[in-house]
Protein backbone atom coordinates (compact mmCIF):
# COMPACT_ATOMS: atom_id res chain seq x y z
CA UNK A 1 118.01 94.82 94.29
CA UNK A 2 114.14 95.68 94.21
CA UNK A 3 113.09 98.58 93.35
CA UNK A 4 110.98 100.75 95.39
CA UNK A 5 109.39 103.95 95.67
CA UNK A 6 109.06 106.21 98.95
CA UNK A 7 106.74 109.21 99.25
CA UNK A 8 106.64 111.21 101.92
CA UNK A 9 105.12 114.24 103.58
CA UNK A 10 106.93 117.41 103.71
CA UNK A 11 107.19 120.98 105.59
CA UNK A 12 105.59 123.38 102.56
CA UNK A 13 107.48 126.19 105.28
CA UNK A 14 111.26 124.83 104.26
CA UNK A 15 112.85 124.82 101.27
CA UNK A 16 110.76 123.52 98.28
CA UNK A 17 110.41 123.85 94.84
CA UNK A 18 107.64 125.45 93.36
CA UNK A 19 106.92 123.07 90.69
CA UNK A 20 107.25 119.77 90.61
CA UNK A 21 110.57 118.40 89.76
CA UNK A 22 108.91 115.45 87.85
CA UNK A 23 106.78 117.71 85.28
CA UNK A 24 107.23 121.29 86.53
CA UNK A 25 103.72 121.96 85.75
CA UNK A 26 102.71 121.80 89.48
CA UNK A 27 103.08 122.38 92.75
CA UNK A 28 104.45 119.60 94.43
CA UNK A 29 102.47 117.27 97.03
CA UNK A 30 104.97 114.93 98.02
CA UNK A 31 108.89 114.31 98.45
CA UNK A 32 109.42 110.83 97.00
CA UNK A 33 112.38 108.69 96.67
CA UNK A 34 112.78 106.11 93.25
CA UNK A 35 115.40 103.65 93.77
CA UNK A 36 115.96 101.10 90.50
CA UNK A 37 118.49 99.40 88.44
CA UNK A 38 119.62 101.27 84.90
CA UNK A 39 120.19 99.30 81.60
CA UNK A 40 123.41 98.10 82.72
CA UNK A 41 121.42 96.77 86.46
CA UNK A 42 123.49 99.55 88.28
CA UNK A 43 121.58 101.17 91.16
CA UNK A 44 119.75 104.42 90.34
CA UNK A 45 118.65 106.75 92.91
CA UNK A 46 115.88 109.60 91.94
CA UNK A 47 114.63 111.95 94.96
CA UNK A 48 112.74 115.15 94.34
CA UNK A 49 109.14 116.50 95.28
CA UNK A 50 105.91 115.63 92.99
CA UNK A 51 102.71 116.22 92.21
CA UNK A 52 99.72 114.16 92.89
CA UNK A 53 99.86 113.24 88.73
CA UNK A 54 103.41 112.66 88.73
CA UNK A 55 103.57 110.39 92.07
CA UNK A 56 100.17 108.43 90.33
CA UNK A 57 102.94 107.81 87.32
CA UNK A 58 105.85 107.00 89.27
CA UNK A 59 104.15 104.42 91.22
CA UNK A 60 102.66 102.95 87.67
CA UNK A 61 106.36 103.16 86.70
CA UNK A 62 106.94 101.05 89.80
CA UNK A 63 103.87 98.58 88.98
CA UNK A 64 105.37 97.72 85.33
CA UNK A 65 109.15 97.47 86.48
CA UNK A 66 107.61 94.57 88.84
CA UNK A 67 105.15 93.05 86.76
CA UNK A 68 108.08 92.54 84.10
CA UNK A 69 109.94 91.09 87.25
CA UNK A 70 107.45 88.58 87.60
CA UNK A 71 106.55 87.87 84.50
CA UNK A 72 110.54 86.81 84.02
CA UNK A 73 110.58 85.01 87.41
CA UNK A 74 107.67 82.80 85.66
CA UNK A 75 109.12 81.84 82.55
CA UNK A 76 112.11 81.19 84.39
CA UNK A 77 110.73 78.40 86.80
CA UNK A 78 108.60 76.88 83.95
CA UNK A 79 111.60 76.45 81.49
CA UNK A 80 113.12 74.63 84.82
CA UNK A 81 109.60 72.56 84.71
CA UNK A 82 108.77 73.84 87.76
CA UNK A 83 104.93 73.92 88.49
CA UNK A 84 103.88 78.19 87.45
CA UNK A 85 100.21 77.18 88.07
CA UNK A 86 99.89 79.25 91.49
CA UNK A 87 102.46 81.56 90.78
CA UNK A 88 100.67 83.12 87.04
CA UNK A 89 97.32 82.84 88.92
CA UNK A 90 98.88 85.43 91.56
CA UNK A 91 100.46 87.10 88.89
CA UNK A 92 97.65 87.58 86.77
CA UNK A 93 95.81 88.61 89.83
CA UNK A 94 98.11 91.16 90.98
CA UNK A 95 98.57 93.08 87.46
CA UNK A 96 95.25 92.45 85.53
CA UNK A 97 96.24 94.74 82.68
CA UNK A 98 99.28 92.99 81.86
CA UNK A 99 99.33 89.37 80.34
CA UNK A 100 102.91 88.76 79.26
């Protein structure tokens, strides 16, 4: 499974929280949807309404989660001698911060 991360729109007229059920420190912008794999690589399922903040964290949440996934996909294909040239150049492209 690969994770992913939905935001959406939403009718501020229905039923909505307040706050934001990330922080509850705001009101919330979006209605998002986390889907991801726990310790154990069960699937997780996280829905709720956010804040601008909060959805700007969740989707950095998402950005690490795959830039780990890469990062492992590498070392996997080089310790089968497979050629990782092209694939860390994309990687490193992709997620500039991260260098693992």
């Amino acid at each position: 499974m690969i994770d992913s991360l939905f935001f959406s729109g939403f009718d501020p007229l229905h039923e909505v929280p307040e706050l934001c059920t990330v922080c509850a420190g705001r009101p919330p912008v979006f209605s998002y949807d986390y889907h991801t794999l726990d310790a154990a690589r069960n699937p997780q399922k996280t829905t709720g309404f956010c804040c601008m903040a909060c959805a700007t964290e969740l989707l950095c949440k998402l950005e690490s989660t795959e830039s780990e996934e890469w990062a492992e996909e590498e070392a996997a294909l080089a310790k089968d001698d497979f050629d990782v040239t092209e694939f860390r150049e994309h990687r490193l492209a992709a997620f500039p911060g991260r260098r693992r």
